[in-house]
PDB file of N, CA and C in Angstrom:
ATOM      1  N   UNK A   1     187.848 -21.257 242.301  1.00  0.00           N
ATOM      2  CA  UNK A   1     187.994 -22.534 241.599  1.00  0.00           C
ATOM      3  C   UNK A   1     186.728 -23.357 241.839  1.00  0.00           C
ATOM      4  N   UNK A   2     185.981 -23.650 241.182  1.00  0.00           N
ATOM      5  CA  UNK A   2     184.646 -24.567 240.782  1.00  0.00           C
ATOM      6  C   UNK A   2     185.234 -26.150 241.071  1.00  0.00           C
ATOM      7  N   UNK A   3     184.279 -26.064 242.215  1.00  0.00           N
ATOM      8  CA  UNK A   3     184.024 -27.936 242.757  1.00  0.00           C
ATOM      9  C   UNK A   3     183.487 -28.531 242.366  1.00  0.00           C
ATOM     10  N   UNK A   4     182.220 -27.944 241.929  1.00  0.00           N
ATOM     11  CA  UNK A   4     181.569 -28.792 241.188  1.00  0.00           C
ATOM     12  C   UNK A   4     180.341 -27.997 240.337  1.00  0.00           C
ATOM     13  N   UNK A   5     179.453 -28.141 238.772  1.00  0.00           N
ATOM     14  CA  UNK A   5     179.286 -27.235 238.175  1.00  0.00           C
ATOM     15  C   UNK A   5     178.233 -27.732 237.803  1.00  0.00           C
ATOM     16  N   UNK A   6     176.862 -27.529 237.623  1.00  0.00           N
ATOM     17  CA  UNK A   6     175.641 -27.987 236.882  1.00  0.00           C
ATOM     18  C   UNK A   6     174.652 -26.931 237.091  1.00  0.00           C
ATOM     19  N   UNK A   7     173.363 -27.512 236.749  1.00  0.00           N
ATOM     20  CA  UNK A   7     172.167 -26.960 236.849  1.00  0.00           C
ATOM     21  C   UNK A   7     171.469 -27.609 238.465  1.00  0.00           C
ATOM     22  N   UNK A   8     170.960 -26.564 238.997  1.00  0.00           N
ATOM     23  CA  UNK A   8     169.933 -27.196 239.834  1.00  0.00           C
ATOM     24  C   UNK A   8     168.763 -25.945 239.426  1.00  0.00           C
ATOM     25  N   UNK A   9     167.509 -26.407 240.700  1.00  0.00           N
ATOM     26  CA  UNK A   9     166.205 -25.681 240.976  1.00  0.00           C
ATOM     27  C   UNK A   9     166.049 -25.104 242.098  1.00  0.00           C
ATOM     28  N   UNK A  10     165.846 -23.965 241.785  1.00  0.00           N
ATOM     29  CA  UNK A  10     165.508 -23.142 242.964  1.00  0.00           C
ATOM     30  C   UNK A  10     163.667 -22.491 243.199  1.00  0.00           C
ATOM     31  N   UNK A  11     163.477 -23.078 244.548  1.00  0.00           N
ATOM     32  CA  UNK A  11     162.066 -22.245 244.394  1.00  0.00           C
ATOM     33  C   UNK A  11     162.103 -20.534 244.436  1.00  0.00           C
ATOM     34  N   UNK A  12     161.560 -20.184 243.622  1.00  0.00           N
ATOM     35  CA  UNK A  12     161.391 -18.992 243.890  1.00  0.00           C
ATOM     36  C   UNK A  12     160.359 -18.163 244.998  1.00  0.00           C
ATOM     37  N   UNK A  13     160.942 -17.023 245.238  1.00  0.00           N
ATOM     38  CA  UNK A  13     160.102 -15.609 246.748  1.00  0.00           C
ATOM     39  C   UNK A  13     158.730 -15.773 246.784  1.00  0.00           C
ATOM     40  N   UNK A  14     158.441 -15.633 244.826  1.00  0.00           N
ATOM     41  CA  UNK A  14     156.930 -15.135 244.890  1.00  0.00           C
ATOM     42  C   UNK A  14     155.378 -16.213 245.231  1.00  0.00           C
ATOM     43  N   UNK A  15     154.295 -15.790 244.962  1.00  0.00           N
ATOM     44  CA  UNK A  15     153.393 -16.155 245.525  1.00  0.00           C
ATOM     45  C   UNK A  15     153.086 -17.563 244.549  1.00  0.00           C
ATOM     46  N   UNK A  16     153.671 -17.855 243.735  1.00  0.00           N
ATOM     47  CA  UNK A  16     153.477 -19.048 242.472  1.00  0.00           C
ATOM     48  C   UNK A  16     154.047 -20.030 243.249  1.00  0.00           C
ATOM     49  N   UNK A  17     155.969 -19.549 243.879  1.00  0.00           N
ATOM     50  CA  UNK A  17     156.727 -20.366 244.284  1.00  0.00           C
ATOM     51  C   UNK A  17     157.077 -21.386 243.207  1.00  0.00           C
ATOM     52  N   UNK A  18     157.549 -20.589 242.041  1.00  0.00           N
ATOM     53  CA  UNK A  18     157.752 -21.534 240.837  1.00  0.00           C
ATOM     54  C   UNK A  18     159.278 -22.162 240.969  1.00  0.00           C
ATOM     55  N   UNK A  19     159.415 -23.485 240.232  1.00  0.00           N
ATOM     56  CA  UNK A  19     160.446 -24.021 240.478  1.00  0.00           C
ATOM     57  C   UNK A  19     161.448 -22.858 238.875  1.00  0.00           C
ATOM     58  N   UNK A  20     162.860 -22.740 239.189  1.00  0.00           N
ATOM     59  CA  UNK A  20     163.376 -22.073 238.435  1.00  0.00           C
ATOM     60  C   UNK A  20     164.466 -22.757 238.432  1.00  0.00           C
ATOM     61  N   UNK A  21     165.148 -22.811 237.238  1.00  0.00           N
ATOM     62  CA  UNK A  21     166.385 -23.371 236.851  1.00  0.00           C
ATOM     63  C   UNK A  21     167.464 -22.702 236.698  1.00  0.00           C
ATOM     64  N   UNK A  22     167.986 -22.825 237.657  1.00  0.00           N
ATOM     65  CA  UNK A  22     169.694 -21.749 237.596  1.00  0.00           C
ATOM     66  C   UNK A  22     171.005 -22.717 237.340  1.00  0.00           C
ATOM     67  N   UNK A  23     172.014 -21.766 236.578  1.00  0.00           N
ATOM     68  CA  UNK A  23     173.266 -22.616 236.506  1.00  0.00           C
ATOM     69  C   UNK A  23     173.859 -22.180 238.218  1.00  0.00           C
ATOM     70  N   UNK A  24     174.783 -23.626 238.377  1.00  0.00           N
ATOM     71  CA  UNK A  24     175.123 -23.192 239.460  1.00  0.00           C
ATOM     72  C   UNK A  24     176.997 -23.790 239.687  1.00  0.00           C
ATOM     73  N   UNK A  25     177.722 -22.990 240.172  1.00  0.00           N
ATOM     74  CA  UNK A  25     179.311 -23.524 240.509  1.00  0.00           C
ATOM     75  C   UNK A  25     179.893 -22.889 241.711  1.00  0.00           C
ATOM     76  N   UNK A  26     179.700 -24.150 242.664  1.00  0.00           N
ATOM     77  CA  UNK A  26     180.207 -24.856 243.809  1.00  0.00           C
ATOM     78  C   UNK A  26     181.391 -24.400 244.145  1.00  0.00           C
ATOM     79  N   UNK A  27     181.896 -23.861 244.746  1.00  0.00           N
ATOM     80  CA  UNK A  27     183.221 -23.040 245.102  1.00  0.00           C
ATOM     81  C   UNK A  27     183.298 -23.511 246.845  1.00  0.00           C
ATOM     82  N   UNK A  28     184.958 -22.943 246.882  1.00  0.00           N
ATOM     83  CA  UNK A  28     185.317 -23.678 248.507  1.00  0.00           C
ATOM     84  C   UNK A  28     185.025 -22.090 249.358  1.00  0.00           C
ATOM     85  N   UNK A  29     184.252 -20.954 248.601  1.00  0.00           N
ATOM     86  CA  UNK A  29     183.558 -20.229 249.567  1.00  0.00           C
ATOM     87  C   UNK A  29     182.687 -20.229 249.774  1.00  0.00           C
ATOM     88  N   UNK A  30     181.632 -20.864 248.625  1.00  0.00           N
ATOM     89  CA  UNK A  30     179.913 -20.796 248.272  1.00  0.00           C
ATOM     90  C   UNK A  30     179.611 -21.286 247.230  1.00  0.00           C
ATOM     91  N   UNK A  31     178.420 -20.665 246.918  1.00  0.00           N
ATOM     92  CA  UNK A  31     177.487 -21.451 245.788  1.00  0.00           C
ATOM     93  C   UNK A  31     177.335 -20.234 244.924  1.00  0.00           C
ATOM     94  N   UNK A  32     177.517 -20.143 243.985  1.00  0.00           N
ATOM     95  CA  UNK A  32     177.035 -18.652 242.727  1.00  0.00           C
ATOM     96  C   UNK A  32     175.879 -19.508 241.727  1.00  0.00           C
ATOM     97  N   UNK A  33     175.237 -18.779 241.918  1.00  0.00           N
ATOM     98  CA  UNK A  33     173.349 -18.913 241.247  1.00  0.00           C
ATOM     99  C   UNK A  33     173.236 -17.964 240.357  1.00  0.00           C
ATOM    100  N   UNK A  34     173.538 -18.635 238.919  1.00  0.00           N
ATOM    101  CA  UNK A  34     173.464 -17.924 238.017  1.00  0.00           C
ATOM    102  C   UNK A  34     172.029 -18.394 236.953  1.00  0.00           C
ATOM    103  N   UNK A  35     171.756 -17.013 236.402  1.00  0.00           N
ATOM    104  CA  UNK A  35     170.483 -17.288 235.314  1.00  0.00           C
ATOM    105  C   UNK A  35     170.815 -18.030 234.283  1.00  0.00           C
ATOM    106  N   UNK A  36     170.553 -19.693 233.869  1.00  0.00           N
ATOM    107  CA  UNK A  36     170.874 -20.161 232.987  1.00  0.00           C
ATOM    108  C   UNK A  36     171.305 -19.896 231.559  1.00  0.00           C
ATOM    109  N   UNK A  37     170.972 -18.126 231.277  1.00  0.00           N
ATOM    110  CA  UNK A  37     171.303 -17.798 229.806  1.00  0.00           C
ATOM    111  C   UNK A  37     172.490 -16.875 230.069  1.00  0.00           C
ATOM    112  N   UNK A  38     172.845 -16.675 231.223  1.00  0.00           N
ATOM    113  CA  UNK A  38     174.137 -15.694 231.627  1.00  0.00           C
ATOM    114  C   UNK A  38     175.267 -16.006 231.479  1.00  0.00           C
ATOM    115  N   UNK A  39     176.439 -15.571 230.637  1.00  0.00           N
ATOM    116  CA  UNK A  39     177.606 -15.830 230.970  1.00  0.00           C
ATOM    117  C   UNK A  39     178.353 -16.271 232.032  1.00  0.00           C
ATOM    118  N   UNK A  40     179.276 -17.370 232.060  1.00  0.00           N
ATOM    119  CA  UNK A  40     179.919 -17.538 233.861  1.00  0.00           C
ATOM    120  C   UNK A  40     180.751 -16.587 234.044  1.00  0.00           C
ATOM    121  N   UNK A  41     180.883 -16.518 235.405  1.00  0.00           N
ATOM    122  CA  UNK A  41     181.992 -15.571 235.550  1.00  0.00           C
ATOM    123  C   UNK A  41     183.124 -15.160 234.723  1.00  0.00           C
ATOM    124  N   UNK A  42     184.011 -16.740 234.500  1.00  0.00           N
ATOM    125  CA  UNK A  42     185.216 -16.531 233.932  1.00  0.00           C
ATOM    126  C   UNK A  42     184.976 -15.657 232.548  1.00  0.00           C
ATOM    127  N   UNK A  43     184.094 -16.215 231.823  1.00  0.00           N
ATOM    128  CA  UNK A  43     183.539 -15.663 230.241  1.00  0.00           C
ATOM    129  C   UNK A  43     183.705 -13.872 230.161  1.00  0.00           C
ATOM    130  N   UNK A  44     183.318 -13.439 229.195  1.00  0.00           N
ATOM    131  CA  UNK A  44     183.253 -12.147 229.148  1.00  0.00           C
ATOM    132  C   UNK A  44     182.434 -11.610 230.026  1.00  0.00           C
ATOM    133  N   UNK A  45     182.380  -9.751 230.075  1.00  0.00           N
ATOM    134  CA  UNK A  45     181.759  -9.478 230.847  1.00  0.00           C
ATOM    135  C   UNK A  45     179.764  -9.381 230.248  1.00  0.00           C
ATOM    136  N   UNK A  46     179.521  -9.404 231.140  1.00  0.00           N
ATOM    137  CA  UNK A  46     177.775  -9.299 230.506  1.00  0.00           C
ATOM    138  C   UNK A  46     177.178  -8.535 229.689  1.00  0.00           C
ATOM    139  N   UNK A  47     176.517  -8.580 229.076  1.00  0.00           N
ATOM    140  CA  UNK A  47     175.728  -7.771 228.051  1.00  0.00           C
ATOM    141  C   UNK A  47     175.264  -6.394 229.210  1.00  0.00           C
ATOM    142  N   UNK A  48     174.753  -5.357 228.495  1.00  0.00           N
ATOM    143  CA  UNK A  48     174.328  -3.849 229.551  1.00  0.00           C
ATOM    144  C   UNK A  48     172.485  -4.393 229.892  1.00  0.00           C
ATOM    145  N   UNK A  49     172.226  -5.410 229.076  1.00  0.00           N
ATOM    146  CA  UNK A  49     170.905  -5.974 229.391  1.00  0.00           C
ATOM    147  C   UNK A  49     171.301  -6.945 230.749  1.00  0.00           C
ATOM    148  N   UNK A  50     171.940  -7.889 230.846  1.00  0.00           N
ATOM    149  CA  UNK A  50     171.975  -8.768 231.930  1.00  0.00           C
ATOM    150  C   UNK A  50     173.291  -8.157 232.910  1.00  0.00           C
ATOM    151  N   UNK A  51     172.793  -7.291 234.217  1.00  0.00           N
ATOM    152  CA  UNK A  51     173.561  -6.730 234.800  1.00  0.00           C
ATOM    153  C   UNK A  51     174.507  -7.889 236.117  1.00  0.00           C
ATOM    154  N   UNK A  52     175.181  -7.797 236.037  1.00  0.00           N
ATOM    155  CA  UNK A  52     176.514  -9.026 236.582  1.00  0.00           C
ATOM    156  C   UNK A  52     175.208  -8.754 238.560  1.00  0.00           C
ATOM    157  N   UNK A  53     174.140  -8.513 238.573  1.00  0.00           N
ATOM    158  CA  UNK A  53     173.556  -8.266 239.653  1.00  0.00           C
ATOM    159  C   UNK A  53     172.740  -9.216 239.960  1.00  0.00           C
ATOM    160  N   UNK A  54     172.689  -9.935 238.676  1.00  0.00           N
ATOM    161  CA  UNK A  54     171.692 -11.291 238.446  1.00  0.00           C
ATOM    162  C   UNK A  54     172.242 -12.497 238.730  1.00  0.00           C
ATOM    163  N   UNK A  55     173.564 -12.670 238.933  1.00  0.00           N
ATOM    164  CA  UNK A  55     174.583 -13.338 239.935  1.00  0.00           C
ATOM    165  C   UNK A  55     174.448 -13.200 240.930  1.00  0.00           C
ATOM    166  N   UNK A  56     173.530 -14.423 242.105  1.00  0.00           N
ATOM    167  CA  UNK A  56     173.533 -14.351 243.524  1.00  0.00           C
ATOM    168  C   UNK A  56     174.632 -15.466 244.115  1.00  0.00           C
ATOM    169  N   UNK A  57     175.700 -15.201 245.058  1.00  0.00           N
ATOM    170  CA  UNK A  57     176.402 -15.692 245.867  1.00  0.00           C
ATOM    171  C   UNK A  57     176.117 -15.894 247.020  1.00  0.00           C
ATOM    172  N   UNK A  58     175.806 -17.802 247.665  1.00  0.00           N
ATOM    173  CA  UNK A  58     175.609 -17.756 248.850  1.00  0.00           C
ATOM    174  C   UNK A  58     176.670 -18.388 249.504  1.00  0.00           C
ATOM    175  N   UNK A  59     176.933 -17.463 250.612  1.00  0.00           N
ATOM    176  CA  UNK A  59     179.106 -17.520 250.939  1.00  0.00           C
ATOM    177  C   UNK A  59     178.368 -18.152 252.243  1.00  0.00           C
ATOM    178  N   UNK A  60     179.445 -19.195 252.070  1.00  0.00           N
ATOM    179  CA  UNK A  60     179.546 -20.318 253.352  1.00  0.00           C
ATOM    180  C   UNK A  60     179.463 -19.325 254.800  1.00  0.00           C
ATOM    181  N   UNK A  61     180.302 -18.048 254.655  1.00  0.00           N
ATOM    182  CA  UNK A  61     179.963 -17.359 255.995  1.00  0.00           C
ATOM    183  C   UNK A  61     178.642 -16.993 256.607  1.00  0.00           C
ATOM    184  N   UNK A  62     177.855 -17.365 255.604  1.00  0.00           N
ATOM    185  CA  UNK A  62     176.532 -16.716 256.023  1.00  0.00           C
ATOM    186  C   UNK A  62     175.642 -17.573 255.447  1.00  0.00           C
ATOM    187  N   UNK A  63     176.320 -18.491 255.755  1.00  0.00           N
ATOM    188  CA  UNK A  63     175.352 -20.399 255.688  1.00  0.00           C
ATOM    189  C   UNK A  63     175.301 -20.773 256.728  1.00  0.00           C
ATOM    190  N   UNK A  64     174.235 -21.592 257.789  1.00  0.00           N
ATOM    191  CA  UNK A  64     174.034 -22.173 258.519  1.00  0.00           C
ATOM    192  C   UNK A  64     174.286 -23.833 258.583  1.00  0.00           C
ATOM    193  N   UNK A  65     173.004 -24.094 257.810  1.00  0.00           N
ATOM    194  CA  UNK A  65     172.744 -25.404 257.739  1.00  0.00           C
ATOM    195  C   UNK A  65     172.291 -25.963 256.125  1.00  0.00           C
ATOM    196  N   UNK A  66     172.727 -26.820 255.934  1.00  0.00           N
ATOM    197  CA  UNK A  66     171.540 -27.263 254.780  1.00  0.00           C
ATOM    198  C   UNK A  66     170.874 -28.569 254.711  1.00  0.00           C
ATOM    199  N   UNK A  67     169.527 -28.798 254.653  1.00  0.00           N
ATOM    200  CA  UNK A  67     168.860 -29.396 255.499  1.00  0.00           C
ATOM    201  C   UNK A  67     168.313 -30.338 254.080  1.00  0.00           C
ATOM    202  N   UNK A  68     168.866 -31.736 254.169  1.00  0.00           N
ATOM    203  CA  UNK A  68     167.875 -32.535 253.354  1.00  0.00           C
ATOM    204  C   UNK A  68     166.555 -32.421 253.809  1.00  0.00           C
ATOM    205  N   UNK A  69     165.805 -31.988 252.903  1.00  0.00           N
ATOM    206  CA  UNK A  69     163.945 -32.008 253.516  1.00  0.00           C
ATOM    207  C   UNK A  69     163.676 -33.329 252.934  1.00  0.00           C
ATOM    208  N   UNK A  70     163.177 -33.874 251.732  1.00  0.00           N
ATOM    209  CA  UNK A  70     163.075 -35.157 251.049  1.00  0.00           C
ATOM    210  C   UNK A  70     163.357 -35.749 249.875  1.00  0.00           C
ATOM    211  N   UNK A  71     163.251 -36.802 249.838  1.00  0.00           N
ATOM    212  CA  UNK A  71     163.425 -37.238 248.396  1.00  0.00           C
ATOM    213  C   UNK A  71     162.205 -38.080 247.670  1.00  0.00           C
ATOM    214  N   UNK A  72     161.493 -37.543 246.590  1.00  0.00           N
ATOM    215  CA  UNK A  72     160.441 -37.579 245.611  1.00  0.00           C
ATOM    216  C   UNK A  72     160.523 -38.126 244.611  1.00  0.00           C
ATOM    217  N   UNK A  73     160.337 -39.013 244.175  1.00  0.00           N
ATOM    218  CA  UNK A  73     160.476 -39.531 242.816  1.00  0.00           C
ATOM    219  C   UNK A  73     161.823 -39.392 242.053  1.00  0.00           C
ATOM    220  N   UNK A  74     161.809 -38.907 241.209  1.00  0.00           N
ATOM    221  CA  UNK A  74     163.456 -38.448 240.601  1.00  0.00           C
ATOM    222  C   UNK A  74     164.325 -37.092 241.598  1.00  0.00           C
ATOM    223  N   UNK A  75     163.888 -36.493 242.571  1.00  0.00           N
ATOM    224  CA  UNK A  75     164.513 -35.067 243.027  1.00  0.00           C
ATOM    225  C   UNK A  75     164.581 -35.498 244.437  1.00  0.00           C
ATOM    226  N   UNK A  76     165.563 -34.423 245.015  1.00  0.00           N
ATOM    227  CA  UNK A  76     166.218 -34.611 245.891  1.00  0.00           C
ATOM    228  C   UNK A  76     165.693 -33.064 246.215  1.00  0.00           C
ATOM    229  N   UNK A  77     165.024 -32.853 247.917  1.00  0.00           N
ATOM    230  CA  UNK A  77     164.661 -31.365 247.762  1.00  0.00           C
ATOM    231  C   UNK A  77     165.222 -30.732 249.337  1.00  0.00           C
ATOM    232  N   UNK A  78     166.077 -29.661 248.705  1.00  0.00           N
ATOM    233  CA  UNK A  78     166.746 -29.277 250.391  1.00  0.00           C
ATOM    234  C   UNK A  78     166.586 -27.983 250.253  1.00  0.00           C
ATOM    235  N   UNK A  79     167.001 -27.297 251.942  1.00  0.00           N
ATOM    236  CA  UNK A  79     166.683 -26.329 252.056  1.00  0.00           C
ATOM    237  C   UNK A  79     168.341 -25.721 252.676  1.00  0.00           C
ATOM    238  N   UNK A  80     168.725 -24.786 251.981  1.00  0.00           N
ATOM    239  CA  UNK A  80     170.073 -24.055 252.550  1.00  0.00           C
ATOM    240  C   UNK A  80     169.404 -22.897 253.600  1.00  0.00           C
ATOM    241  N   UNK A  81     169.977 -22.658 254.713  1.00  0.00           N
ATOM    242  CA  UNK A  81     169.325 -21.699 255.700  1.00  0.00           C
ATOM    243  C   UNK A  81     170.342 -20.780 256.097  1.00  0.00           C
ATOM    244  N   UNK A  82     170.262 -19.617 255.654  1.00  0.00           N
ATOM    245  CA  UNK A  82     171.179 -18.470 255.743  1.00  0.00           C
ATOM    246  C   UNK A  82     171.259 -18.168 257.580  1.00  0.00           C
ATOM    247  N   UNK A  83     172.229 -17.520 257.811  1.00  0.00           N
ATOM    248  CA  UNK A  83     172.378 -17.022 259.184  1.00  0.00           C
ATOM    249  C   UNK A  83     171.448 -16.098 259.704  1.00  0.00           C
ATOM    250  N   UNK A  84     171.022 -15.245 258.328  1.00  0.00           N
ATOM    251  CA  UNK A  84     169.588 -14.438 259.241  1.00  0.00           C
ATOM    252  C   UNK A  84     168.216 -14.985 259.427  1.00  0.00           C
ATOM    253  N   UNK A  85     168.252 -16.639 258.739  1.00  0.00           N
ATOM    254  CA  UNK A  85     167.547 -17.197 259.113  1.00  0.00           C
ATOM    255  C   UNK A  85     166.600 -17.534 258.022  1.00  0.00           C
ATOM    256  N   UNK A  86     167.090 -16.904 256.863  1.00  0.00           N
ATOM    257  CA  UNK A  86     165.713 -16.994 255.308  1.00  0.00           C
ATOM    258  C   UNK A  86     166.792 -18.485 254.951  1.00  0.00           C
ATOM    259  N   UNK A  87     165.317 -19.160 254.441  1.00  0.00           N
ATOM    260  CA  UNK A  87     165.622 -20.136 254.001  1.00  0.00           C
ATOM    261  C   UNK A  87     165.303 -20.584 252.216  1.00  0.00           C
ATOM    262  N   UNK A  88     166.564 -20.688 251.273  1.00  0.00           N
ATOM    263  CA  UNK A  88     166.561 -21.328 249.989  1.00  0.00           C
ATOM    264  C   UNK A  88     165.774 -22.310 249.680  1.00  0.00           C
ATOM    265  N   UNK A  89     164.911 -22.676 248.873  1.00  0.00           N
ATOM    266  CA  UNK A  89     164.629 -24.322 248.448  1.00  0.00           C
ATOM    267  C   UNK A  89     165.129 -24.628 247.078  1.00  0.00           C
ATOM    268  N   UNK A  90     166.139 -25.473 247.237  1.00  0.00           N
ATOM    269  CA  UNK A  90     166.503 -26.244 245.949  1.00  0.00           C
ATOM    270  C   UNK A  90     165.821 -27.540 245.783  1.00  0.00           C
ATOM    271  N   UNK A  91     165.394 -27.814 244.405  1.00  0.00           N
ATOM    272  CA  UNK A  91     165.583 -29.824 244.251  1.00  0.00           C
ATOM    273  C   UNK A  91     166.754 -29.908 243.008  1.00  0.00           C
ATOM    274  N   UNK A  92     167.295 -31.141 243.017  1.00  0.00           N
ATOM    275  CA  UNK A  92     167.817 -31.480 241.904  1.00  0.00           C
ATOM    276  C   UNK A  92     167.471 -33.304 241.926  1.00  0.00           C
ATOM    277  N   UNK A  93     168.142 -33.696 240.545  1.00  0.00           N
ATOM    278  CA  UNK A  93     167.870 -34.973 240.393  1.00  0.00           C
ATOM    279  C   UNK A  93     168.409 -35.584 241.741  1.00  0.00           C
ATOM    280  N   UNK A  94     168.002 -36.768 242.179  1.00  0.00           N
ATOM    281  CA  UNK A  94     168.872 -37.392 243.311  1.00  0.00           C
ATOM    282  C   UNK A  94     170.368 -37.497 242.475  1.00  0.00           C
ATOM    283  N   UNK A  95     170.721 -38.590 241.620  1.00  0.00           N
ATOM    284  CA  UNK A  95     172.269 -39.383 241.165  1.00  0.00           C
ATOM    285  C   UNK A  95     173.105 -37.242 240.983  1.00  0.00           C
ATOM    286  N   UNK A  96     172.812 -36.475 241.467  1.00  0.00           N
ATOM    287  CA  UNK A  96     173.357 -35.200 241.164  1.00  0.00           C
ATOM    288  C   UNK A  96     174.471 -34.941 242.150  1.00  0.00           C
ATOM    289  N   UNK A  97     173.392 -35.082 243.684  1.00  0.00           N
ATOM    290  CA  UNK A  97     174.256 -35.474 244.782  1.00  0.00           C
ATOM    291  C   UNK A  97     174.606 -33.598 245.252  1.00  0.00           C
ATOM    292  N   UNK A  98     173.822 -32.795 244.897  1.00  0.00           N
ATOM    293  CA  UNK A  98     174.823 -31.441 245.319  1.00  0.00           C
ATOM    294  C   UNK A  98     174.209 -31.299 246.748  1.00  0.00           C
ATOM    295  N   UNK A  99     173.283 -31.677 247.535  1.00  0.00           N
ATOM    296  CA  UNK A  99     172.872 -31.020 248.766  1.00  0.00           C
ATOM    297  C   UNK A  99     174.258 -31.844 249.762  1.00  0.00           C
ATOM    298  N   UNK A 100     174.926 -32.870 249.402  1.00  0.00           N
ATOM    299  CA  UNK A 100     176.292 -33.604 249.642  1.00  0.00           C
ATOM    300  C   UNK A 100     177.332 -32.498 249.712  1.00  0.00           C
ATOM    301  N   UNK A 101     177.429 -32.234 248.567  1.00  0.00           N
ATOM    302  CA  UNK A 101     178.702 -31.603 247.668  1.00  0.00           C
ATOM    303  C   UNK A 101     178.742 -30.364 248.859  1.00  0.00           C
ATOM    304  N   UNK A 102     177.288 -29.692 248.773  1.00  0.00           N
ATOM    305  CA  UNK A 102     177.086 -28.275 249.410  1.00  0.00           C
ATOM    306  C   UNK A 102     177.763 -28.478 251.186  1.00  0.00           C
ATOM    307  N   UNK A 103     177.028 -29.404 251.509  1.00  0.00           N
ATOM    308  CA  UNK A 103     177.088 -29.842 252.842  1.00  0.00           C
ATOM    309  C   UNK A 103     178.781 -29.700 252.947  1.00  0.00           C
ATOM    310  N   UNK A 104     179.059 -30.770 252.151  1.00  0.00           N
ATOM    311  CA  UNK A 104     180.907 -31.126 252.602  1.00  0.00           C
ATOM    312  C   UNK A 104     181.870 -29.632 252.243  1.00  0.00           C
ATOM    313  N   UNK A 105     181.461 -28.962 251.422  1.00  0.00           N
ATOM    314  CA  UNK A 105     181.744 -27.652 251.490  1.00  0.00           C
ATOM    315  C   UNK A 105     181.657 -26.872 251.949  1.00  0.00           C
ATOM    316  N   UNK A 106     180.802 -26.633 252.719  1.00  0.00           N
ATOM    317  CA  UNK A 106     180.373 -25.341 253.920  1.00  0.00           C
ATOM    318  C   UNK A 106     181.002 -26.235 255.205  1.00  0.00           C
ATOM    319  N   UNK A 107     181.054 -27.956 255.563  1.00  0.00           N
ATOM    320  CA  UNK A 107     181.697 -28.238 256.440  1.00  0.00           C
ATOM    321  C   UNK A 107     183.435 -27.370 256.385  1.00  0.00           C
ATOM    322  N   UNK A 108     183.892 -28.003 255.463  1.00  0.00           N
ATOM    323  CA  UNK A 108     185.677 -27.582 255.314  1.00  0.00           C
ATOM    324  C   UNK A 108     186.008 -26.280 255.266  1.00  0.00           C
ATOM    325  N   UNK A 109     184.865 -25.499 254.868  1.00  0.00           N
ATOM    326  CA  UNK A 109     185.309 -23.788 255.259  1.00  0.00           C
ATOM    327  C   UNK A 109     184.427 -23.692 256.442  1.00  0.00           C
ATOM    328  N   UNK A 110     184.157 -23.834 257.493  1.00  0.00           N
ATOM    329  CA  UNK A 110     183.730 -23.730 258.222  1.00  0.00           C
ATOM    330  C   UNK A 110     184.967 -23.934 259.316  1.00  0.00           C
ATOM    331  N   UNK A 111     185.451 -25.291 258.859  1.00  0.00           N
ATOM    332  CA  UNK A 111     186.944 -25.600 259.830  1.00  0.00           C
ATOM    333  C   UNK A 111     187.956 -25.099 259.309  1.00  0.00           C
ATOM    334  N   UNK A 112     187.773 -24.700 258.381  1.00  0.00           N
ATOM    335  CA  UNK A 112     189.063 -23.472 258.225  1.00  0.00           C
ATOM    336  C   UNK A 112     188.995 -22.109 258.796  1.00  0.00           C
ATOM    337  N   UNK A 113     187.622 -21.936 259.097  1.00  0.00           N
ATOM    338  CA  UNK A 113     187.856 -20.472 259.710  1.00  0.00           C
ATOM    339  C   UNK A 113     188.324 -20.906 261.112  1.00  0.00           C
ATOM    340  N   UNK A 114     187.979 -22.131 261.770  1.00  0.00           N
ATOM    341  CA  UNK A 114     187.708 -22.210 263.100  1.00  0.00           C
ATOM    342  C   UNK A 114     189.183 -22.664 263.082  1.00  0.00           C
ATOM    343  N   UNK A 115     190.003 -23.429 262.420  1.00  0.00           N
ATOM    344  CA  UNK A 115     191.892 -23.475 262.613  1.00  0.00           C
ATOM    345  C   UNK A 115     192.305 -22.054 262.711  1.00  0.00           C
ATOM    346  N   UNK A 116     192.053 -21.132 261.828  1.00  0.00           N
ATOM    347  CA  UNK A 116     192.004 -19.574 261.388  1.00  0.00           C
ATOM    348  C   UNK A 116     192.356 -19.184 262.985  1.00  0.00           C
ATOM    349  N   UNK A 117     190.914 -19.435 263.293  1.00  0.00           N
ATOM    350  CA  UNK A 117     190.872 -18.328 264.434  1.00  0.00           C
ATOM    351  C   UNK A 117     191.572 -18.634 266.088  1.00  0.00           C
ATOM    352  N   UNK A 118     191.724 -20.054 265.786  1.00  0.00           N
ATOM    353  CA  UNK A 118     192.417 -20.947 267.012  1.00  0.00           C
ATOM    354  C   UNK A 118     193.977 -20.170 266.582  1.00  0.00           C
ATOM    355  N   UNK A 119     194.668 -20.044 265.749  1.00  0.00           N
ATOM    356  CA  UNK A 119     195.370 -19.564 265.484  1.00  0.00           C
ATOM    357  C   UNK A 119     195.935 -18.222 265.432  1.00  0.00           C
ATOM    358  N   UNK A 120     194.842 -17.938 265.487  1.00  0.00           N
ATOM    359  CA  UNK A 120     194.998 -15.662 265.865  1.00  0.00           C
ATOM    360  C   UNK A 120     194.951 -15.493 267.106  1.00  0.00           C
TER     361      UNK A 120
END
């Protein structure tokens, strides 16, 4: 179930480090980073050209931190830091608010695993 649903920017691996525009929907496990011309999940399945592989999921289990770095003129630019330690760069507009959204989401599954496990 989608928390919350828009576009942000992601820097990209390579040596340009170009800013790239992915659709993105906020879930109470993670974040799914989809190629802005891709079908969402729910929709049909993908064309045999755009392989459902071009869908990256980053699951709160294997989120650390996400780190407001700054805010620039119109953008808001943070960094999500995986558990093995590689780190994402997003910006989005500031009034967007997702490095919030992300934050308060990886908080509440975070304390759900930890009730979870107080409980086993």
């Amino acid at each position: 179930k989608a928390v919350k649903e828009g576009m942000l920017e992601k820097r990209s691996d390579g040596l340009l480090q170009l800013w790239k525009k992915k659709r993105c929907i906020l879930t109470e496990e993670g974040l799914l980073l989809i190629p802005p011309k891709h079908p969402s999940p729910q929709q049909q399945p993908a064309p045999p050209a755009e392989p459902a592989a071009k869908i990256k999921e980053l699951h709160f289990s294997n989120m650390k931190t996400v780190d407001c770095v700054e805010r620039k003129g119109k953008y808001v630019y943070f960094t999500v830091v995986m558990a093995e330690g590689k780190e994402i760069d997003f910006r989005c507009a500031q009034e967007q608010g997702w490095n919030a959204a992300i934050t308060l989401q990886m908080v509440q599954y975070k304390n759900r695993q930890a009730i979870l496990a107080v409980r086993s």
